[in-house]
C-alpha atoms as a PDB file:
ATOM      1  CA  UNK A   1      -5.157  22.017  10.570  1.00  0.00           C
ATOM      2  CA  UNK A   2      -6.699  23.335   7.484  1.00  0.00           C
ATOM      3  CA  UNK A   3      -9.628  20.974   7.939  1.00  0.00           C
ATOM      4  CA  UNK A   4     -10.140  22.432  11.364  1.00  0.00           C
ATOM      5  CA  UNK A   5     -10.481  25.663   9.591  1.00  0.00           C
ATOM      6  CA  UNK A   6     -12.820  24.906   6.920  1.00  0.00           C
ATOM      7  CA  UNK A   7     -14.822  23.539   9.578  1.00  0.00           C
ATOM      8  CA  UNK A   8     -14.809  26.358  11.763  1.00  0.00           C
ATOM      9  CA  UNK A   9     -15.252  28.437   8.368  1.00  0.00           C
ATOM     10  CA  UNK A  10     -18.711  26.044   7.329  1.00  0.00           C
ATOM     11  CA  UNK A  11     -19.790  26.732  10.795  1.00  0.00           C
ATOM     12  CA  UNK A  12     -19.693  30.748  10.060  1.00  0.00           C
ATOM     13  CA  UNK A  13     -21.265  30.335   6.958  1.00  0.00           C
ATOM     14  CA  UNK A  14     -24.354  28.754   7.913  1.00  0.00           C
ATOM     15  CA  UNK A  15     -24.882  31.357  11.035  1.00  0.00           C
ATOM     16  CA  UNK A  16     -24.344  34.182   8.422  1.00  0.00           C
ATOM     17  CA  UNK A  17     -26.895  31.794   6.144  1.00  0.00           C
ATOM     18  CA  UNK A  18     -29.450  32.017   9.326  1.00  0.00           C
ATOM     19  CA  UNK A  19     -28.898  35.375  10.148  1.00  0.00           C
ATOM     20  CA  UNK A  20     -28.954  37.335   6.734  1.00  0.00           C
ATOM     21  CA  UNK A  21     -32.888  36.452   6.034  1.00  0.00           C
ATOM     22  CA  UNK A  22     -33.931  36.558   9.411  1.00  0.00           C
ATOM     23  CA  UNK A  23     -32.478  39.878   9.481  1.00  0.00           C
ATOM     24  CA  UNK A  24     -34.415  40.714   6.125  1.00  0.00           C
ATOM     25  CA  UNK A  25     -37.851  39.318   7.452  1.00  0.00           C
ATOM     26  CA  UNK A  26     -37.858  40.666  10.974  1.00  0.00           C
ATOM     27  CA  UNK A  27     -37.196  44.322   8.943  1.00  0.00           C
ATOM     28  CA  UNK A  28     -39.387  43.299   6.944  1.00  0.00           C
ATOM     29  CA  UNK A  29     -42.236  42.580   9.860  1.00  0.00           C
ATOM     30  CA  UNK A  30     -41.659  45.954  11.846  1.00  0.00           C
ATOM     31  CA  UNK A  31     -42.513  48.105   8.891  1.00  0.00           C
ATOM     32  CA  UNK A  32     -45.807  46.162   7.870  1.00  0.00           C
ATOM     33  CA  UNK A  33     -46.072  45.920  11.844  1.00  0.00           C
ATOM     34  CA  UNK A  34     -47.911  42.371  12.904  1.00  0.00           C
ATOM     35  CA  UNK A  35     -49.328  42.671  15.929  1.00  0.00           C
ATOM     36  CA  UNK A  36     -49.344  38.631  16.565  1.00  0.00           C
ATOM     37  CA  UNK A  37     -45.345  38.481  16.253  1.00  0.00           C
ATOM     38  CA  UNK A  38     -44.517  41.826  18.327  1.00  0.00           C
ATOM     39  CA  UNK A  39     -42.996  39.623  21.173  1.00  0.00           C
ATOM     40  CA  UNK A  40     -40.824  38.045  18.415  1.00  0.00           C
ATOM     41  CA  UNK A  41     -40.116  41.418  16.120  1.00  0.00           C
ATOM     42  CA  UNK A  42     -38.862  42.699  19.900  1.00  0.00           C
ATOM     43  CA  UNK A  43     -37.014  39.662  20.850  1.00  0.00           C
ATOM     44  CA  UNK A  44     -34.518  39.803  17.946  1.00  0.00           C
ATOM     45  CA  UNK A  45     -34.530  43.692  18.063  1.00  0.00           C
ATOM     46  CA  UNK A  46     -32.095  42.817  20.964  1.00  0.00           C
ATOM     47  CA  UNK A  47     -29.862  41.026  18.043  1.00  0.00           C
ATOM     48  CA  UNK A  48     -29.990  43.353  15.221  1.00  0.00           C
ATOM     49  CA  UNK A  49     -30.330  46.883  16.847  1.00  0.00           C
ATOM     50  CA  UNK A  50     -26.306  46.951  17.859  1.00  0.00           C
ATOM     51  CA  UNK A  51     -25.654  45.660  14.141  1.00  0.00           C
ATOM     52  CA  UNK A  52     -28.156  48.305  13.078  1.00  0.00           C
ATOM     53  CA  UNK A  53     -26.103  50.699  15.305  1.00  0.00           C
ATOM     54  CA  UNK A  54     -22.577  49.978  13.642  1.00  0.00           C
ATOM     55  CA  UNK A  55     -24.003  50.447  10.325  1.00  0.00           C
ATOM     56  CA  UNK A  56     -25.457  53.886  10.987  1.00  0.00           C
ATOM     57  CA  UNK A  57     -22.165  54.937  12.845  1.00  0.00           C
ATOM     58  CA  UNK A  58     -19.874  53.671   9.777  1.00  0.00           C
ATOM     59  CA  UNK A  59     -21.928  55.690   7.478  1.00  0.00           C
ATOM     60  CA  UNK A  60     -21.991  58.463   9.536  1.00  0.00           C
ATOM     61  CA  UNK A  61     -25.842  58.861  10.406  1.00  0.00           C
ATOM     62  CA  UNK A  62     -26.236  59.438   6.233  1.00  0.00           C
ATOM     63  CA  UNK A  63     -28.565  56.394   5.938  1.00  0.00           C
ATOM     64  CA  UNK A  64     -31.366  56.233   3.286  1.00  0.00           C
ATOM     65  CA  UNK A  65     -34.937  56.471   4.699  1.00  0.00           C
ATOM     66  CA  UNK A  66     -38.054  55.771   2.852  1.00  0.00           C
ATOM     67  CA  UNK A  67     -41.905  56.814   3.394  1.00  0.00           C
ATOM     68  CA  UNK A  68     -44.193  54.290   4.233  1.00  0.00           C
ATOM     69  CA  UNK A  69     -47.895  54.492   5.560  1.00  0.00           C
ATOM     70  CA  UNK A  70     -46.725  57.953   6.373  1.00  0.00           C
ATOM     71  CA  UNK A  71     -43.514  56.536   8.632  1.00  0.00           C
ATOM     72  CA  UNK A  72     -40.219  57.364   7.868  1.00  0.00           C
ATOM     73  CA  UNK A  73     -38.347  53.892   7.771  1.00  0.00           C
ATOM     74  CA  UNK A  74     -34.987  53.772   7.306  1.00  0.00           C
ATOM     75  CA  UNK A  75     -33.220  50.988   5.432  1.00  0.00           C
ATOM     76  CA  UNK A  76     -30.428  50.167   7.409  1.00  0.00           C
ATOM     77  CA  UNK A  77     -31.593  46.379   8.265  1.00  0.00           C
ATOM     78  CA  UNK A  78     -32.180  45.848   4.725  1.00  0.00           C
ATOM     79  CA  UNK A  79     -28.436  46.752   4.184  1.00  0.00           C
ATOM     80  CA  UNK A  80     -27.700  44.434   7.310  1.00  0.00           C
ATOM     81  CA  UNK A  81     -29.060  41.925   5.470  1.00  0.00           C
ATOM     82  CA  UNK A  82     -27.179  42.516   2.656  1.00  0.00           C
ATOM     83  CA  UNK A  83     -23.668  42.488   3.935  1.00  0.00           C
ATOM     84  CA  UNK A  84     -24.694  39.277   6.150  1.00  0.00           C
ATOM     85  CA  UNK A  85     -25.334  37.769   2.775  1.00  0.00           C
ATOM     86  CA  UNK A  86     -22.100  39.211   1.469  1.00  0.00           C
ATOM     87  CA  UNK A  87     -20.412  37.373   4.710  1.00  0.00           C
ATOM     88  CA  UNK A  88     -22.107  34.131   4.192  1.00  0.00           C
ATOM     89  CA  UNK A  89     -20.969  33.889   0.383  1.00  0.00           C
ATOM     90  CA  UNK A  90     -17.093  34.866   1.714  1.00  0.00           C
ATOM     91  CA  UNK A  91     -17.308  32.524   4.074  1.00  0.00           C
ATOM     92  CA  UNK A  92     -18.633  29.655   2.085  1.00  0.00           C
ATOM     93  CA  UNK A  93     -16.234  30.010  -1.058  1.00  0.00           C
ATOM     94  CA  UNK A  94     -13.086  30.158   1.788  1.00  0.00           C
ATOM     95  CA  UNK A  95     -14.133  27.298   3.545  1.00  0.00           C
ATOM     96  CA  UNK A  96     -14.168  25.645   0.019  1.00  0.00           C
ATOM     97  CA  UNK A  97     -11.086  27.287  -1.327  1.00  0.00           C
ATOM     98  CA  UNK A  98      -9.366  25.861   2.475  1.00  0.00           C
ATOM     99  CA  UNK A  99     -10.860  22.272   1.941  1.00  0.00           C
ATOM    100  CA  UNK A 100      -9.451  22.543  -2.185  1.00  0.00           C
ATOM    101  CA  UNK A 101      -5.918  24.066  -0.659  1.00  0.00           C
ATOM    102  CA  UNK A 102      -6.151  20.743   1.944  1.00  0.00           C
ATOM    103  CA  UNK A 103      -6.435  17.924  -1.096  1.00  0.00           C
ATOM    104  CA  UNK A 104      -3.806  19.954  -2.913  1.00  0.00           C
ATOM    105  CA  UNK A 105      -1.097  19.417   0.168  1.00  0.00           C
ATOM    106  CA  UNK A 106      -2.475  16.136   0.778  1.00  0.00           C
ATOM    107  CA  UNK A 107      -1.773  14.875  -2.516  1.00  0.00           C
ATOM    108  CA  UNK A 108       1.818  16.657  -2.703  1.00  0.00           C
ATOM    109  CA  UNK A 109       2.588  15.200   0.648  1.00  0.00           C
ATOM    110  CA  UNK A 110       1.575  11.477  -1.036  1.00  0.00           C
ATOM    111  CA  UNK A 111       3.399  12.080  -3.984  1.00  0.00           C
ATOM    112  CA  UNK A 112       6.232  13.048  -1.801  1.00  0.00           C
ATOM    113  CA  UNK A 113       6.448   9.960   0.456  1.00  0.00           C
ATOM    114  CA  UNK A 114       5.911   7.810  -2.770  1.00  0.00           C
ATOM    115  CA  UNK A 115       8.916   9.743  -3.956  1.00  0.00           C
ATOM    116  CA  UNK A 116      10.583   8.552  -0.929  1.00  0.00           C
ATOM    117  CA  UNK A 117       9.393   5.684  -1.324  1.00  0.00           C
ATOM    118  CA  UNK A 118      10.302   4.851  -4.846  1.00  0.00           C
ATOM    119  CA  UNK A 119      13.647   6.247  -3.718  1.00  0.00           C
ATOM    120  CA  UNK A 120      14.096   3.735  -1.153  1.00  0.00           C
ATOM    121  CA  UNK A 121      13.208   0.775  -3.392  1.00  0.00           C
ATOM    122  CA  UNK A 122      15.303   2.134  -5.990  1.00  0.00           C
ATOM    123  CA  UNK A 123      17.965   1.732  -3.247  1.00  0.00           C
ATOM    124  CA  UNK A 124      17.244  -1.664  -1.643  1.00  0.00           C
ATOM    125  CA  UNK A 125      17.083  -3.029  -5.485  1.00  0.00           C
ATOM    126  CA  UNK A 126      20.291  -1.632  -6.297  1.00  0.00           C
ATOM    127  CA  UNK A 127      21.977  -3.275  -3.094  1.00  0.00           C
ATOM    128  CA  UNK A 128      20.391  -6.573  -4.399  1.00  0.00           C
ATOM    129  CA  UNK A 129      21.710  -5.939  -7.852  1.00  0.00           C
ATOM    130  CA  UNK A 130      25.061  -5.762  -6.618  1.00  0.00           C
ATOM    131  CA  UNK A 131      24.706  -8.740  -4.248  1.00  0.00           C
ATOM    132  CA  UNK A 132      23.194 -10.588  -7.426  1.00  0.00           C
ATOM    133  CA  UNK A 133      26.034  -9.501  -9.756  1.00  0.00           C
ATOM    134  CA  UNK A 134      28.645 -10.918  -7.058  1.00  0.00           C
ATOM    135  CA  UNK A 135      26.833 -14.191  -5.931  1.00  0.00           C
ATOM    136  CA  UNK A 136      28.646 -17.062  -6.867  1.00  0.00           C
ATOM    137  CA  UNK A 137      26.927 -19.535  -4.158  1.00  0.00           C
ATOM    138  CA  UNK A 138      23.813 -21.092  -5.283  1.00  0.00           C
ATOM    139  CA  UNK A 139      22.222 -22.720  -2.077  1.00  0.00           C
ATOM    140  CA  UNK A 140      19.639 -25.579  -2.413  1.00  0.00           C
ATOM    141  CA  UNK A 141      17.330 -26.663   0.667  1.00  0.00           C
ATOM    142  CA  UNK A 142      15.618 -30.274   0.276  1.00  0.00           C
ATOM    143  CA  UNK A 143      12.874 -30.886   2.527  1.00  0.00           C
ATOM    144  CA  UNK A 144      12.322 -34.974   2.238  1.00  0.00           C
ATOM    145  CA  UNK A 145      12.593 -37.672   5.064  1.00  0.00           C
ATOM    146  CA  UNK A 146      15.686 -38.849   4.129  1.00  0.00           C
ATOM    147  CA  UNK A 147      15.527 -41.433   6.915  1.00  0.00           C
ATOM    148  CA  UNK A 148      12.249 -43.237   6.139  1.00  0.00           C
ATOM    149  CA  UNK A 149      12.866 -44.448   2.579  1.00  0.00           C
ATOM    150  CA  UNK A 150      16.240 -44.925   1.332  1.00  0.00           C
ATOM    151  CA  UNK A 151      15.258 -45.779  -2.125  1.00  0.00           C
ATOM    152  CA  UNK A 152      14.571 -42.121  -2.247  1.00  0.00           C
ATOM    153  CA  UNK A 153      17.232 -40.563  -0.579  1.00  0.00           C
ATOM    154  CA  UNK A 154      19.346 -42.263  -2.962  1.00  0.00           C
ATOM    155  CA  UNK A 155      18.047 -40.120  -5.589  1.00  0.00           C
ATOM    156  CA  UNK A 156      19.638 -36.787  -3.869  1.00  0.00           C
ATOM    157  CA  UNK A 157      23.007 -37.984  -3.079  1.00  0.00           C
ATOM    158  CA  UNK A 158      24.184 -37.557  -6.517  1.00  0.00           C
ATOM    159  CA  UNK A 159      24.873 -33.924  -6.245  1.00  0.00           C
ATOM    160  CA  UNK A 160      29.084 -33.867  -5.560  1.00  0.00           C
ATOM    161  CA  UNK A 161      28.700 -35.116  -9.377  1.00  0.00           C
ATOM    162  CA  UNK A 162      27.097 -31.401 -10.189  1.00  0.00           C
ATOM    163  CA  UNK A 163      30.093 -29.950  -7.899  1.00  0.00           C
ATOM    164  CA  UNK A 164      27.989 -29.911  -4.682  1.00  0.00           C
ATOM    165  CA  UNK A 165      28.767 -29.613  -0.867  1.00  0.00           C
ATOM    166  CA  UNK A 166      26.587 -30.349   2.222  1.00  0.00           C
ATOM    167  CA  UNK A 167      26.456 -27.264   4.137  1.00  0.00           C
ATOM    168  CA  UNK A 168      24.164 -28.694   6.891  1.00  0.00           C
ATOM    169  CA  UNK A 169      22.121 -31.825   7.383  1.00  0.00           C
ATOM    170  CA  UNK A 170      19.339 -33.015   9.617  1.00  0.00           C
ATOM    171  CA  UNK A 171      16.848 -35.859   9.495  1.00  0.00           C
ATOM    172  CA  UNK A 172      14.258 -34.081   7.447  1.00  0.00           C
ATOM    173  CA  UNK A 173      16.358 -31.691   5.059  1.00  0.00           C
ATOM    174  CA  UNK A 174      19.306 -31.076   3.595  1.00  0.00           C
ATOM    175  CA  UNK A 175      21.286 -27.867   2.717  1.00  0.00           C
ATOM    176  CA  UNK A 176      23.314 -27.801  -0.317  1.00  0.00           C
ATOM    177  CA  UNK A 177      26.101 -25.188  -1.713  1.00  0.00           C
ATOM    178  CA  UNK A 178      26.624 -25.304  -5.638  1.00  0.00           C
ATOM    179  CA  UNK A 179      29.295 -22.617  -7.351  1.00  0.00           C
ATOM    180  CA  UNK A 180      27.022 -22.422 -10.140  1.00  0.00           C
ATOM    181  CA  UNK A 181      23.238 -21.740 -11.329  1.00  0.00           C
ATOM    182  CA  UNK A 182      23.689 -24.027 -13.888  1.00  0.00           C
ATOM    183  CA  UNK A 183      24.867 -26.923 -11.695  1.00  0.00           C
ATOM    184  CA  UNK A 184      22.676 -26.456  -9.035  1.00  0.00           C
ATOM    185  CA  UNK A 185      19.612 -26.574 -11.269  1.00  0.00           C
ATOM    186  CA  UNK A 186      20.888 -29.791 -13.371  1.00  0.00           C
ATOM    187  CA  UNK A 187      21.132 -31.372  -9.900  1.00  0.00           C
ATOM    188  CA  UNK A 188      17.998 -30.097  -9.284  1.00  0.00           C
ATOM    189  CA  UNK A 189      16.304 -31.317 -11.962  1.00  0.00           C
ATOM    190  CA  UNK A 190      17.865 -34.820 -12.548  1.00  0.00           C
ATOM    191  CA  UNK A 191      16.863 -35.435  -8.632  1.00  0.00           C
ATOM    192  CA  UNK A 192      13.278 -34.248  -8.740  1.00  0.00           C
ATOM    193  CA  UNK A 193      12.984 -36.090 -12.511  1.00  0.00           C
ATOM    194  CA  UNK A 194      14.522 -39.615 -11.146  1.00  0.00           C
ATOM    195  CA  UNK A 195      12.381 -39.408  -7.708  1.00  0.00           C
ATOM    196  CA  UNK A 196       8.813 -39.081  -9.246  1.00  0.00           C
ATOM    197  CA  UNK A 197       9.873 -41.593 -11.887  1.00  0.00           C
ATOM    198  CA  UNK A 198      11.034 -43.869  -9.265  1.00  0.00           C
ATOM    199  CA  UNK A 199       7.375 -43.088  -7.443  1.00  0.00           C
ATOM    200  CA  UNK A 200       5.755 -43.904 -10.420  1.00  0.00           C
ATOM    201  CA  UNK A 201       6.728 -47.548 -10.139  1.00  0.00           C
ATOM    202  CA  UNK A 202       5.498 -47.967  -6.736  1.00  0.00           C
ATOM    203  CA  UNK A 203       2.180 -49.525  -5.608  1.00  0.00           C
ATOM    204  CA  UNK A 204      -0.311 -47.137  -4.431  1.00  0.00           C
ATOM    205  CA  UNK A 205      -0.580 -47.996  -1.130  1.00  0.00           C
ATOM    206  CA  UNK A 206       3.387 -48.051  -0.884  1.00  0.00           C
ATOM    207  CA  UNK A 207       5.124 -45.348   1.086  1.00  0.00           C
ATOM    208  CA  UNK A 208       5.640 -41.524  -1.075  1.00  0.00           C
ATOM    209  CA  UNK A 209       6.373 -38.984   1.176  1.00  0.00           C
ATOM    210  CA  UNK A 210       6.675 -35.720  -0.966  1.00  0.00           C
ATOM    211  CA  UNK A 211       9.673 -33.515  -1.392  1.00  0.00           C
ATOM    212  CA  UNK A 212      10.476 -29.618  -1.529  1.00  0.00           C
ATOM    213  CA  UNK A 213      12.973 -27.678  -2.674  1.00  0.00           C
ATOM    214  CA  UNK A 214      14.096 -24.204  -2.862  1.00  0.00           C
ATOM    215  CA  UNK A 215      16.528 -22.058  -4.543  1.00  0.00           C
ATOM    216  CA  UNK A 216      18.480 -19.282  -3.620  1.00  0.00           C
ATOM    217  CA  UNK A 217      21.880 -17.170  -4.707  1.00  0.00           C
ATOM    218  CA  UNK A 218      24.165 -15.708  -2.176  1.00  0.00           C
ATOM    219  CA  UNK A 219      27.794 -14.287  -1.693  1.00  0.00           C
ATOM    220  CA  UNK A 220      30.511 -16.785  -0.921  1.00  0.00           C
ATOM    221  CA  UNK A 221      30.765 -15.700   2.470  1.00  0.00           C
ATOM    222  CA  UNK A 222      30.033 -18.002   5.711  1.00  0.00           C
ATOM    223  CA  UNK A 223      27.417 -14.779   7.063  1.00  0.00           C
ATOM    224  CA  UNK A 224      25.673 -14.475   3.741  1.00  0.00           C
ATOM    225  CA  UNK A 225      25.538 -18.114   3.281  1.00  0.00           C
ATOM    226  CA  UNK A 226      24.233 -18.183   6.988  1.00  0.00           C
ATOM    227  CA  UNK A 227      21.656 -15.766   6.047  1.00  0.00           C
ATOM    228  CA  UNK A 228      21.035 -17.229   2.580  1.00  0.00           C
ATOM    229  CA  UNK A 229      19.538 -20.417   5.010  1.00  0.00           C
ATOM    230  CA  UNK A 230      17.276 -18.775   6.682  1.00  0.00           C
ATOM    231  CA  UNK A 231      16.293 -16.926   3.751  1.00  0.00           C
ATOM    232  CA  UNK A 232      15.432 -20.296   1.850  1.00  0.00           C
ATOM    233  CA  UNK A 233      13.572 -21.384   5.009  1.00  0.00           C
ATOM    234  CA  UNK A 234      10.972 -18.725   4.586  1.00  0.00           C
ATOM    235  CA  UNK A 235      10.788 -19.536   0.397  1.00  0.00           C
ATOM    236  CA  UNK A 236      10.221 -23.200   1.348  1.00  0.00           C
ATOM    237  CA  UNK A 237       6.845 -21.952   2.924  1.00  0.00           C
ATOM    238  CA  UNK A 238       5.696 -21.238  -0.186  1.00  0.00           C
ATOM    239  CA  UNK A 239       6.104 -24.491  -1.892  1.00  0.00           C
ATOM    240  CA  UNK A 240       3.688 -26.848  -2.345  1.00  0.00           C
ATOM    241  CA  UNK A 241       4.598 -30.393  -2.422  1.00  0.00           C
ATOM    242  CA  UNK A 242       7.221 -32.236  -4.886  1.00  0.00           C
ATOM    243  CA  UNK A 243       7.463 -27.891  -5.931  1.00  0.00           C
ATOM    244  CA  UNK A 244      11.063 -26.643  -6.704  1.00  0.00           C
ATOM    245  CA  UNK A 245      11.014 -22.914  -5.770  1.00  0.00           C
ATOM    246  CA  UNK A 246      13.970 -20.107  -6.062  1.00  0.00           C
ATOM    247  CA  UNK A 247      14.320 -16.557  -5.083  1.00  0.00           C
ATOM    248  CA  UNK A 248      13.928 -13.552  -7.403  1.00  0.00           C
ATOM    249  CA  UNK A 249      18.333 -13.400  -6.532  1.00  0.00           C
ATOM    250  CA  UNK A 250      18.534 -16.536  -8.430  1.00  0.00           C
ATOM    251  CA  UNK A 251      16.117 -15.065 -11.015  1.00  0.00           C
ATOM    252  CA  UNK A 252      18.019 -12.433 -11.556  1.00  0.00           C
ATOM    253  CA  UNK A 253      21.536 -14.384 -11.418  1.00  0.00           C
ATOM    254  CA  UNK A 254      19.865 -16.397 -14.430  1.00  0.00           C
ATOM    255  CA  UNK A 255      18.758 -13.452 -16.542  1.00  0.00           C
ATOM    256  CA  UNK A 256      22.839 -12.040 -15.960  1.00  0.00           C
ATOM    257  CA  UNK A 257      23.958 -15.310 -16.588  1.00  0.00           C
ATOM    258  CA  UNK A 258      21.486 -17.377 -18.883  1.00  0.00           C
ATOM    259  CA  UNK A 259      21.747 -21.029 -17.701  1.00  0.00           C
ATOM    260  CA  UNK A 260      22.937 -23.161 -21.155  1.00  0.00           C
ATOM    261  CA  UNK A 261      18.890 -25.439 -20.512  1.00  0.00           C
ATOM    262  CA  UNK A 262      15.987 -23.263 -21.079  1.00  0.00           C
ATOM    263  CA  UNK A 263      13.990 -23.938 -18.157  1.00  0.00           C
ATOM    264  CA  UNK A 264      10.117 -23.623 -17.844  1.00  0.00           C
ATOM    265  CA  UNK A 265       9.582 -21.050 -14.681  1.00  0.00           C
ATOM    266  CA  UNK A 266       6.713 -19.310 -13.486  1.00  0.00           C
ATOM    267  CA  UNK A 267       6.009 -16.321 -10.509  1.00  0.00           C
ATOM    268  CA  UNK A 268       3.741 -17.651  -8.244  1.00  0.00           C
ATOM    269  CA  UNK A 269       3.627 -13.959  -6.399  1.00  0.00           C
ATOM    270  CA  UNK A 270       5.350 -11.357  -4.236  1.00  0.00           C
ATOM    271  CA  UNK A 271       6.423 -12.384  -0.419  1.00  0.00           C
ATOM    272  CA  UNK A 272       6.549 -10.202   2.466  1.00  0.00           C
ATOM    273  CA  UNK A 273      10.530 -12.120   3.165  1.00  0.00           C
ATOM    274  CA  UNK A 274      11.376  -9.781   5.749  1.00  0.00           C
ATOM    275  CA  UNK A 275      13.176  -7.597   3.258  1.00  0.00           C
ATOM    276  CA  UNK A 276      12.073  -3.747   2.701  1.00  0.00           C
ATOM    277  CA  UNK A 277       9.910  -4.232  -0.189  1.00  0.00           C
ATOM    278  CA  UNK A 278       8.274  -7.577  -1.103  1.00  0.00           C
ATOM    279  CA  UNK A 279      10.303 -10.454  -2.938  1.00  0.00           C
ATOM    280  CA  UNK A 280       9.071 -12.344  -6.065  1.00  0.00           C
ATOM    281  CA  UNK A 281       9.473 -16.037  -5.745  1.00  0.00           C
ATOM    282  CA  UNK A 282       9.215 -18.605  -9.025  1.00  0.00           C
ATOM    283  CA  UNK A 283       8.428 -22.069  -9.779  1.00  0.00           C
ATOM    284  CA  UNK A 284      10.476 -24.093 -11.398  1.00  0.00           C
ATOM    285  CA  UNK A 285       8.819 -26.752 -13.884  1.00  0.00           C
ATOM    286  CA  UNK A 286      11.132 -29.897 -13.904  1.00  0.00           C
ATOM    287  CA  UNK A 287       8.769 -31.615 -16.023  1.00  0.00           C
ATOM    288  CA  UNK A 288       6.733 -30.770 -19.337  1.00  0.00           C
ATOM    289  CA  UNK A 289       3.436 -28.556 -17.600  1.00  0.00           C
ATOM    290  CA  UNK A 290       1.150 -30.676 -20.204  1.00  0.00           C
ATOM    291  CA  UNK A 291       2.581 -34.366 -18.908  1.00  0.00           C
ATOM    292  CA  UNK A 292       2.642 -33.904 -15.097  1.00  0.00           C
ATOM    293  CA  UNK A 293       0.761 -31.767 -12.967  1.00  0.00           C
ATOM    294  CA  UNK A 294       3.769 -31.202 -10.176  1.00  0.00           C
END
């Protein structure tokens, strides 16, 4: 709305602008008197002879005259042109004093909504500290054909030893529960460790299909460990392959409750996860970075 205004206002000020030395020449032109120009001297007297008129009324008929080539000329279009001057000048600085008042509520109104913003954040983050602080499920998802090479199944179906459970199970991926951060990532590890070391003693040309996995902590509850799978579904579409992933839950699980192995982990960026604000997801390095490029 107040844009509208200063628009309208800008508009005003350049008609005053056009008017205040047209009014100053054209007074200007009937007291030398050019004989050329007397269409166009009586053309705007049609404009400026009711303005004219308003002045001498407001003053009361007590307007200054002056004597020139023996005609008495009064000056009342020279103090037309003056107050349309004065107008343009009002006009101009309000327009810009309406455009200033504009950015001023435009910026409160940002810093508002980021307030809000922030606000909500604040909120969504403390929901997820509390789900964090009370997740004792660690869920693992292992996309790997289990079904084409045994040899390298094998290497996954050591984790009841860690205290794992299969929540779910299909050809191409598995769904693990751990009750711990620490065992979960020992399994994790040891798997992804003993399955590239078993790939190393392979021929080229023999059969490697790649493997990833991804990390997530969740509430011991059957809907939060439902929605902790398809959770890990969309953080396994960020992994590259033979990649072990986890959530920024899991992240923050660790930093609550250090793991006892100092793992090598690295952001590789914020997700849009379907949550309300974007979710961090890490890397986890299950081998030195300087002897394998995973």
């Amino acid at each position: 709305m107040l844009k509208v205004l200063a628009l309208f206002l800008d508009l005003l000020s350049v008609l005053f602008a056009l008017l205040a030395p047209v009014a100053i020449v054209h007074w200007l032109l009937s007291i030398i008197g050019v004989p050329q120009l007397t269409g166009f001297i009586d053309a705007l007297r049609v404009v400026f002879d009711p303005m004219n008129a308003l002045i001498d009324s407001a003053l009361g008929g007590h307007v200054p005259h002056i004597a020139y080539q023996g005609r008495d000329i009064t000056v009342t279009q020279g103090i037309l042109g003056f107050i349309l001057t004065l107008v343009f000048f009002l006009l101009a600085g309000l327009a810009t004093a309406t455009r200033s008042m504009d950015k001023k509520l435009a910026v409160a109104r940002d810093l508002s909504r980021s307030k809000a913003r922030a606000e909500q954040l604040a909120a969504v983050r403390d929901v997820q500290d509390r789900k964090t602080s009370n997740a004792t499920s660690i869920l693992v998802e292992i996309l790997y054909p289990f079904e084409q090479t045994a040899e390298g199944a094998a290497r996954f179906q050591g984790f009841s030893e860690y205290g794992g459970r299969l929540v779910s199970s299909r050809p191409e991926a598995w769904v693990l529960m751990f009750n711990s951060p620490d065992d979960a990532l020992q399994f994790v590890v040891s798997a992804a460790k003993s399955l590239r070391q078993y790939y190393a003693t392979l021929r080229p040309m023999d059969p490697q299909p790649p493997f990833r996995i991804a990390l997530h902590a969740t509430e011991p509850s059957d809907t939060a460990t439902r929605e902790g799978v398809g959770y890990l579904h969309l953080i396994l579409r960020y992994a590259a392959d033979h990649q072990v992933v986890f959530s920024q839950e899991l992240r923050d699980l660790m930093a609550i409750r250090p793991p006892k192995t100092d793992y090598d982990i690295q952001s590789i960026g914020m997700f849009d996860l379907g949550q309300a604000a974007h979710q961090e997801i890490f890397r986890l390095f299950y081998q030195p970075r300087q002897h394998h490029a995973q």
